[in-house]
C-alpha atoms as a PDB file:
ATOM      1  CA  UNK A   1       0.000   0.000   0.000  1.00  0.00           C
ATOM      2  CA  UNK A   2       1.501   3.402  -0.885  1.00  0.00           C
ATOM      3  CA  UNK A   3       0.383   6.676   1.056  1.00  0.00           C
ATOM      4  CA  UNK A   4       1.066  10.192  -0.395  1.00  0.00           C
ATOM      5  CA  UNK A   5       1.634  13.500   1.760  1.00  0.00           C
ATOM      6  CA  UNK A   6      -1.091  15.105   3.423  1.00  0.00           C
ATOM      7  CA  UNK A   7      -2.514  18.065   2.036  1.00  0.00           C
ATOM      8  CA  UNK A   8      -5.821  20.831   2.957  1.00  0.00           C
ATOM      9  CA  UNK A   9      -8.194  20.433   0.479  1.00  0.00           C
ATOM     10  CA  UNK A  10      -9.909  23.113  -1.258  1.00  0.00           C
ATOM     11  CA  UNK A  11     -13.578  24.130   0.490  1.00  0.00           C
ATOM     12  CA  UNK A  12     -16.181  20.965   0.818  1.00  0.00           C
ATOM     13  CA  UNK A  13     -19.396  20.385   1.897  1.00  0.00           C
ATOM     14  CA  UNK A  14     -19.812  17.932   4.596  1.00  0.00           C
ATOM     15  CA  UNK A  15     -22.187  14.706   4.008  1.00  0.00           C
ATOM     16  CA  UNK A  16     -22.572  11.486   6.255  1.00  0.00           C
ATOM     17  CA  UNK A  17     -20.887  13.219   9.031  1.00  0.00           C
ATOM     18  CA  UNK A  18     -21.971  11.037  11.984  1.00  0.00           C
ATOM     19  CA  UNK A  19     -19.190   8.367  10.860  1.00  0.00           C
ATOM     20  CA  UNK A  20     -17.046  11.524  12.596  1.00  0.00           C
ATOM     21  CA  UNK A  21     -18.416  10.975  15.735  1.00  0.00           C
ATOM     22  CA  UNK A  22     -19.819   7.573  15.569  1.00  0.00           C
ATOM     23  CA  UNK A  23     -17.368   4.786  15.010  1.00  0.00           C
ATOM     24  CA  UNK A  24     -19.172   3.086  11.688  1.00  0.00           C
ATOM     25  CA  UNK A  25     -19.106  -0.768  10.471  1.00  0.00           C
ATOM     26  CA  UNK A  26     -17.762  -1.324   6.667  1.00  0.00           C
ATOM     27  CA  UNK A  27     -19.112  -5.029   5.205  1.00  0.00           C
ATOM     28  CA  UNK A  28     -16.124  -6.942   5.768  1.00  0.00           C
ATOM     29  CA  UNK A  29     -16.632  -5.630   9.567  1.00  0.00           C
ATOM     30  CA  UNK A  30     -13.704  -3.635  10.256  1.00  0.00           C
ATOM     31  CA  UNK A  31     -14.480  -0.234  12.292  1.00  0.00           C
ATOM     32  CA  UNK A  32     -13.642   3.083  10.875  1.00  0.00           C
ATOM     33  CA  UNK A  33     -13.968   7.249  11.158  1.00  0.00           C
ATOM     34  CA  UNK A  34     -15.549   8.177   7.872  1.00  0.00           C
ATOM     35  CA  UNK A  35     -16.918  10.512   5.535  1.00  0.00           C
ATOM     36  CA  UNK A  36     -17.794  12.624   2.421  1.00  0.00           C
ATOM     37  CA  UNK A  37     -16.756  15.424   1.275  1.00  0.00           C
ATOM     38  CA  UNK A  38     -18.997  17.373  -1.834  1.00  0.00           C
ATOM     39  CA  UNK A  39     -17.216  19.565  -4.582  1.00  0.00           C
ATOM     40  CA  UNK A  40     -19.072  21.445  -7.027  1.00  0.00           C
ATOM     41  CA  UNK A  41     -18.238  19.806 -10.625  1.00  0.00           C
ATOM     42  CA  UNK A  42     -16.107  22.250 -12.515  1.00  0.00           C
ATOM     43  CA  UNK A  43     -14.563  23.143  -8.902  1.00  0.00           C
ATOM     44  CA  UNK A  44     -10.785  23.007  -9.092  1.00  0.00           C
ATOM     45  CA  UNK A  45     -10.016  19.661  -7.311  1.00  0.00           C
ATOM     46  CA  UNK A  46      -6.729  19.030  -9.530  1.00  0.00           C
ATOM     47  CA  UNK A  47      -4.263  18.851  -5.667  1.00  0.00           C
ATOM     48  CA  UNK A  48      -6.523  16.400  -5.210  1.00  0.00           C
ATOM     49  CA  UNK A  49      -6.413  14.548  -8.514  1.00  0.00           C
ATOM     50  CA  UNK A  50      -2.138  15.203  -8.298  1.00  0.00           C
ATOM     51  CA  UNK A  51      -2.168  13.641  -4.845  1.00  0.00           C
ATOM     52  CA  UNK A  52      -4.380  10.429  -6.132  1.00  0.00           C
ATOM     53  CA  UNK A  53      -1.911   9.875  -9.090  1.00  0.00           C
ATOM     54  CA  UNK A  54       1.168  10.124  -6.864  1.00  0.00           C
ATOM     55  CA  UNK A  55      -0.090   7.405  -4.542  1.00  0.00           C
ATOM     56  CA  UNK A  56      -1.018   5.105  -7.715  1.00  0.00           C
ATOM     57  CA  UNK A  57       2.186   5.844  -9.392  1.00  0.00           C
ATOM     58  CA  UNK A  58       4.440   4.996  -5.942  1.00  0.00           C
ATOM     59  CA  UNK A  59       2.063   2.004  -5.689  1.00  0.00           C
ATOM     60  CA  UNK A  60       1.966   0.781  -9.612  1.00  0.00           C
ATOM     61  CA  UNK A  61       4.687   2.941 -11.155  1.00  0.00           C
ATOM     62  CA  UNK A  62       3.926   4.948 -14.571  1.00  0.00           C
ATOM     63  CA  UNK A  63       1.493   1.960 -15.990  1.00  0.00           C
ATOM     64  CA  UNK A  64      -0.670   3.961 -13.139  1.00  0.00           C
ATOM     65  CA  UNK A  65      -1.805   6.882 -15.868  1.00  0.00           C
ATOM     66  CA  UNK A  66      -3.233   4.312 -18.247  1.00  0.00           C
ATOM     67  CA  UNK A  67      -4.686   1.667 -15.473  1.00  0.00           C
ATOM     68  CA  UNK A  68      -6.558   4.389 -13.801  1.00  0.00           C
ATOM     69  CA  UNK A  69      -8.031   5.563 -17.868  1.00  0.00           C
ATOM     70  CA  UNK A  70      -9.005   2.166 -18.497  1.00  0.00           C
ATOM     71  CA  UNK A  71     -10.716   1.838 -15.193  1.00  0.00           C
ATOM     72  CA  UNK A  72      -8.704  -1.026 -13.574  1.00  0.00           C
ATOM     73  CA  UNK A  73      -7.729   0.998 -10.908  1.00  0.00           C
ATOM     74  CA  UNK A  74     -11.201   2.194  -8.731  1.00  0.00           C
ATOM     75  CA  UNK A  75     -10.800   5.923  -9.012  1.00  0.00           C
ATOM     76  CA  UNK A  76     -11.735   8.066  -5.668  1.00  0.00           C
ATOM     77  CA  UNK A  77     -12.727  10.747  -7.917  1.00  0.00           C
ATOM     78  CA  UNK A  78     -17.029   9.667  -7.826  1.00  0.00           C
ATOM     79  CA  UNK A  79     -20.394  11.219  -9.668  1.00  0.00           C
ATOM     80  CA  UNK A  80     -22.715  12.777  -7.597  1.00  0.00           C
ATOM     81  CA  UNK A  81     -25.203  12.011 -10.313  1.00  0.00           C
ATOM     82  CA  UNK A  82     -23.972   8.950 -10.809  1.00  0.00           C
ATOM     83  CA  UNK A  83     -24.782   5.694  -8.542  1.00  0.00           C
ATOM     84  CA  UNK A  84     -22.230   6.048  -6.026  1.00  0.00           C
ATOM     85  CA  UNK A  85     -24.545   9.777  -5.368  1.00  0.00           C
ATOM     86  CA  UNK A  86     -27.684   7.510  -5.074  1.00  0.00           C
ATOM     87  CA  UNK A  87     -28.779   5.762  -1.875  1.00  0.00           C
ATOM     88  CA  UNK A  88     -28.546   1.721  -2.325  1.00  0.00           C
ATOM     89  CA  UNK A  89     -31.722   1.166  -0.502  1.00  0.00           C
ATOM     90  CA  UNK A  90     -33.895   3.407  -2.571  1.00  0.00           C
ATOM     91  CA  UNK A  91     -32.555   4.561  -5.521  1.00  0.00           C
ATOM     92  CA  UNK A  92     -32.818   8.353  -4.622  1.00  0.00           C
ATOM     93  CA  UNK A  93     -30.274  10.387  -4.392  1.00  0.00           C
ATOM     94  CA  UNK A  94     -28.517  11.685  -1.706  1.00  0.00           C
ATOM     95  CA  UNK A  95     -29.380  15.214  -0.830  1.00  0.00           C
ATOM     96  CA  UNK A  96     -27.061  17.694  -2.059  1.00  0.00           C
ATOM     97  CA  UNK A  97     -25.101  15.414  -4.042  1.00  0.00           C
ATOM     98  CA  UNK A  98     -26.469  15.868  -7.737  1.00  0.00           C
ATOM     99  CA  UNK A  99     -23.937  18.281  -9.128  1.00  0.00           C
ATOM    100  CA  UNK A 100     -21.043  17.338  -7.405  1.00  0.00           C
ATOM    101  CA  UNK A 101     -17.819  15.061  -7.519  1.00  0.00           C
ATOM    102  CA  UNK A 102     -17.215  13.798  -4.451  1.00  0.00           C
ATOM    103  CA  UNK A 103     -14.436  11.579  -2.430  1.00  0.00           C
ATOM    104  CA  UNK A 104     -15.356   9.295   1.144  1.00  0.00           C
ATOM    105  CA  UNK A 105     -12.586   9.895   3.329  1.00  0.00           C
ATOM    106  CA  UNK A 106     -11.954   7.213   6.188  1.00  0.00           C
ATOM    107  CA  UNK A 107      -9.419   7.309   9.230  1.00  0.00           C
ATOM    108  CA  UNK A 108      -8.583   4.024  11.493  1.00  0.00           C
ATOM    109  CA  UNK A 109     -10.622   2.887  14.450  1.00  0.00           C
ATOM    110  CA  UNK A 110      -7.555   3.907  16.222  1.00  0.00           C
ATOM    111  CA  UNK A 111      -7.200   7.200  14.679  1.00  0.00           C
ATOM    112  CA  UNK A 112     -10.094   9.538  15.196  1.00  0.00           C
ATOM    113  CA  UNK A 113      -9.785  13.007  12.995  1.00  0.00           C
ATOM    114  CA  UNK A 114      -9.058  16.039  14.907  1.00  0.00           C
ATOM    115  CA  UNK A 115     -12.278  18.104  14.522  1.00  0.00           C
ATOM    116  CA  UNK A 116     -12.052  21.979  15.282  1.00  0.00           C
ATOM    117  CA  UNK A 117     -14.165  24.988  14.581  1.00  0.00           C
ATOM    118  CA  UNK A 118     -12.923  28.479  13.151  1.00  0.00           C
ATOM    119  CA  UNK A 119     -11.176  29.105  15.851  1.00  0.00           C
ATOM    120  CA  UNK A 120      -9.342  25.983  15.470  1.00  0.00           C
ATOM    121  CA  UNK A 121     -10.679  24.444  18.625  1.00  0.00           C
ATOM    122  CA  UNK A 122     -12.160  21.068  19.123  1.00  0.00           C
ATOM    123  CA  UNK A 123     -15.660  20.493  17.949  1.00  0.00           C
ATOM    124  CA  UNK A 124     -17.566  17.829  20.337  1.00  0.00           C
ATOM    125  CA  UNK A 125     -21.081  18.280  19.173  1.00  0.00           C
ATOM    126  CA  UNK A 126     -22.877  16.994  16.010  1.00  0.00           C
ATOM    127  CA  UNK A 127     -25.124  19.891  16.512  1.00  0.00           C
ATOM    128  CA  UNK A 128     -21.419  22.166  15.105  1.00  0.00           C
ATOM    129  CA  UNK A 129     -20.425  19.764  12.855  1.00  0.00           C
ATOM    130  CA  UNK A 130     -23.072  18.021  10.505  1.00  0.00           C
ATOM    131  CA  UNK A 131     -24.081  17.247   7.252  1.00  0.00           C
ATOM    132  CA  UNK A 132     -24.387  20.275   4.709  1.00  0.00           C
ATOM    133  CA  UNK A 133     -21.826  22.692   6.469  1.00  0.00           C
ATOM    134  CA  UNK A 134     -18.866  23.582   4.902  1.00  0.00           C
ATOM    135  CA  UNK A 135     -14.969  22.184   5.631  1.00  0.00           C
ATOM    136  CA  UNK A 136     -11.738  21.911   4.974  1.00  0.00           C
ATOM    137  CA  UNK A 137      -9.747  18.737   5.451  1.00  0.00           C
ATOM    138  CA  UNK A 138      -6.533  17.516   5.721  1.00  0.00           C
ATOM    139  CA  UNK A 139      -6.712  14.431   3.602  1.00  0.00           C
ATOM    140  CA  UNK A 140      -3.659  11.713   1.995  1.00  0.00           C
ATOM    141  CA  UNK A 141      -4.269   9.551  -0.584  1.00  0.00           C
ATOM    142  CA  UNK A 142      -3.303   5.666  -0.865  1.00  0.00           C
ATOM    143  CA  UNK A 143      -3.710   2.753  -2.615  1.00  0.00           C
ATOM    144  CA  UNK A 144      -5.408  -0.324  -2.196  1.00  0.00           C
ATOM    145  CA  UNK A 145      -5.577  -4.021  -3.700  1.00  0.00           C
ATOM    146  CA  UNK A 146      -7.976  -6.846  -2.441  1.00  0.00           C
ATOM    147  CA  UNK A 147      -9.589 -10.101  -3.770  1.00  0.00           C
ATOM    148  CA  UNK A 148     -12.802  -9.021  -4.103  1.00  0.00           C
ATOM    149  CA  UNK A 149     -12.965  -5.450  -5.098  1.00  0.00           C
ATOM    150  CA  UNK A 150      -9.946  -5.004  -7.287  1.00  0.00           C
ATOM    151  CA  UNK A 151      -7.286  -1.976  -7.080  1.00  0.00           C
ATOM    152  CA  UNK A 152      -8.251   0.937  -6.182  1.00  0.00           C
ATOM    153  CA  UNK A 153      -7.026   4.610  -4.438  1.00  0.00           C
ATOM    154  CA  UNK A 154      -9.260   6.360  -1.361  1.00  0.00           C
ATOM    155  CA  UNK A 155      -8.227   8.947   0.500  1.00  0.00           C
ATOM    156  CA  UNK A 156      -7.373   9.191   4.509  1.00  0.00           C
ATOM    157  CA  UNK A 157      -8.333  11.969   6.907  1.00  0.00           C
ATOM    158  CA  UNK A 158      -6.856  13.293   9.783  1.00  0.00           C
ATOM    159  CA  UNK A 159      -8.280  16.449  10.380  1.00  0.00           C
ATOM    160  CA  UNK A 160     -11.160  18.922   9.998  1.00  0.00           C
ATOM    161  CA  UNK A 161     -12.153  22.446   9.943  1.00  0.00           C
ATOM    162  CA  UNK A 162     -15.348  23.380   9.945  1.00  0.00           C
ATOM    163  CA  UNK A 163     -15.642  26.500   7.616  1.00  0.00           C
ATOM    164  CA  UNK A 164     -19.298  28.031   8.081  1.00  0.00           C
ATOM    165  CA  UNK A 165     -22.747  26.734   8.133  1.00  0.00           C
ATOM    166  CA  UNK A 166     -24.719  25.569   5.130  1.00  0.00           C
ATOM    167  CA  UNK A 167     -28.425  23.672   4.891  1.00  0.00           C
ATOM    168  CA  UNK A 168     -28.887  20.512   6.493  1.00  0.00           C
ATOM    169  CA  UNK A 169     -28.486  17.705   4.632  1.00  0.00           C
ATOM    170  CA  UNK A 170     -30.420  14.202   4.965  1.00  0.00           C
ATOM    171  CA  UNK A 171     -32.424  15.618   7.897  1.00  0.00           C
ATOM    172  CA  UNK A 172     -30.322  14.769  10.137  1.00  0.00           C
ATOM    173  CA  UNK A 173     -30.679  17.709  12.711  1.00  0.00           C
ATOM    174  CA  UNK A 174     -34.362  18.607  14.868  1.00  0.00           C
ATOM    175  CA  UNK A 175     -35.567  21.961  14.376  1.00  0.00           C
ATOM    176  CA  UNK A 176     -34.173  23.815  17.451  1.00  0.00           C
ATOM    177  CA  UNK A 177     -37.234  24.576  20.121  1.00  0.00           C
ATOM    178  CA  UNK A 178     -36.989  28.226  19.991  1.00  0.00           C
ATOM    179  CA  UNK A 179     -37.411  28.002  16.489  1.00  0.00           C
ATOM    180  CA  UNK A 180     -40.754  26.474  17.001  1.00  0.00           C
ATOM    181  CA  UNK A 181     -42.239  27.635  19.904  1.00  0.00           C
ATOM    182  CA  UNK A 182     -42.861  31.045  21.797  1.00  0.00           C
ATOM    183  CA  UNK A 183     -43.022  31.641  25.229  1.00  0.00           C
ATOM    184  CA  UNK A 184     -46.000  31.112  26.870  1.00  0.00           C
ATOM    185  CA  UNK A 185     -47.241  33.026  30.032  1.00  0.00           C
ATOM    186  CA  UNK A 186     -49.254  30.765  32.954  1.00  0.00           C
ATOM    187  CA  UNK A 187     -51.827  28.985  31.393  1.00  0.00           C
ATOM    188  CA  UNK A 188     -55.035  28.333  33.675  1.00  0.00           C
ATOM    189  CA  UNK A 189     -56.370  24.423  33.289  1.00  0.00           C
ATOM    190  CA  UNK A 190     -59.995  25.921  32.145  1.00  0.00           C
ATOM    191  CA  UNK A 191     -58.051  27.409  29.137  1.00  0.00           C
ATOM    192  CA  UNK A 192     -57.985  23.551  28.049  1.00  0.00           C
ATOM    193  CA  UNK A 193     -61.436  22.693  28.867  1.00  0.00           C
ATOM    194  CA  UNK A 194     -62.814  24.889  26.133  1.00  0.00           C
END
């Protein structure tokens, strides 16, 4: 397995981000930090792209150029209009991802990503740090090979910043209760016996 140099990614969009704070299963059962982070197609993402193709070529040398063009190498690089954007259970799309190119970003059980806030201190609450608000990351790339799936590149994470806010995505978050109620003076019981 090669690993490249870290490196802060341009801005993001956060999506699934409760594998930050909630230790999450993959299929062949191994535990993990993960998520996703959303660009905007036409957004410049080429560090990214540069730091994907110097992983493959440490890994594969310069065969790496054409094996990731002819597909045999699993690109990191996927379609937010495309299946890996849709949800496998339904079919829909996942909100906020038509329109973007996107990478999942995953850290050892035993290596949780630093999460801070503007300020650069650390964020503890998925009410600061969820789904549809905006990030930078400090992300490697590296290479992988198995049996079943083939070769492939993902990228790593280590750390986070969020950015500023941005719509909720996937509903993940309750309206707050100020936002739906008002205060209310003493209320006598006949006022409920009409």
């Amino acid at each position: 397995m090669a690993r490249s140099a870290d490196l802060k990614t341009p801005l993001a969009r956060l999506a699934f981000a409760n594998g930050l704070f909630d230790l999450q299963t993959t299929q062949s059962g191994k535990k993990q930090w993960n998520c996703s982070l959303l660009f905007p197609k036409g957004a410049d993402i080429s560090s990214l792209k540069n730091l994907a193709l110097e992983a493959a070529k440490e890994e594969w040398g310069d065969k790496a150029v054409q094996m990731i063009k002819d597909e045999i190498i699993k690109s990191p690089f996927l379609d937010g209009d495309g299946k890996q954007g849709k949800s496998k259970k339904t079919g829909e799309p996942h909100e906020g991802f038509p329109g973007t190119t996107f990478i999942r970003c995953t850290s050892g059980e035993d290596y949780r990503p630093k999460l801070v806030n503007q300020k650069v201190l650390p964020i503890t609450s998925k009410d600061e740090l969820y789904s549809g608000c905006y990030v930078f990351a400090v992300v490697n790339a590296f290479t992988w090979d198995t049996k079943e799936n083939g070769k492939g590149i993902t990228f790593g994470i280590s750390m986070l910043q969020k950015v500023k806010d941005g719509d909720r995505l996937g509903g993940g978050g309750r309206a707050k209760a100020e936002d739906e109620f008002e205060p209310i003076g003493d209320v006598a019981d006949e006022d409920f016996m009409g």
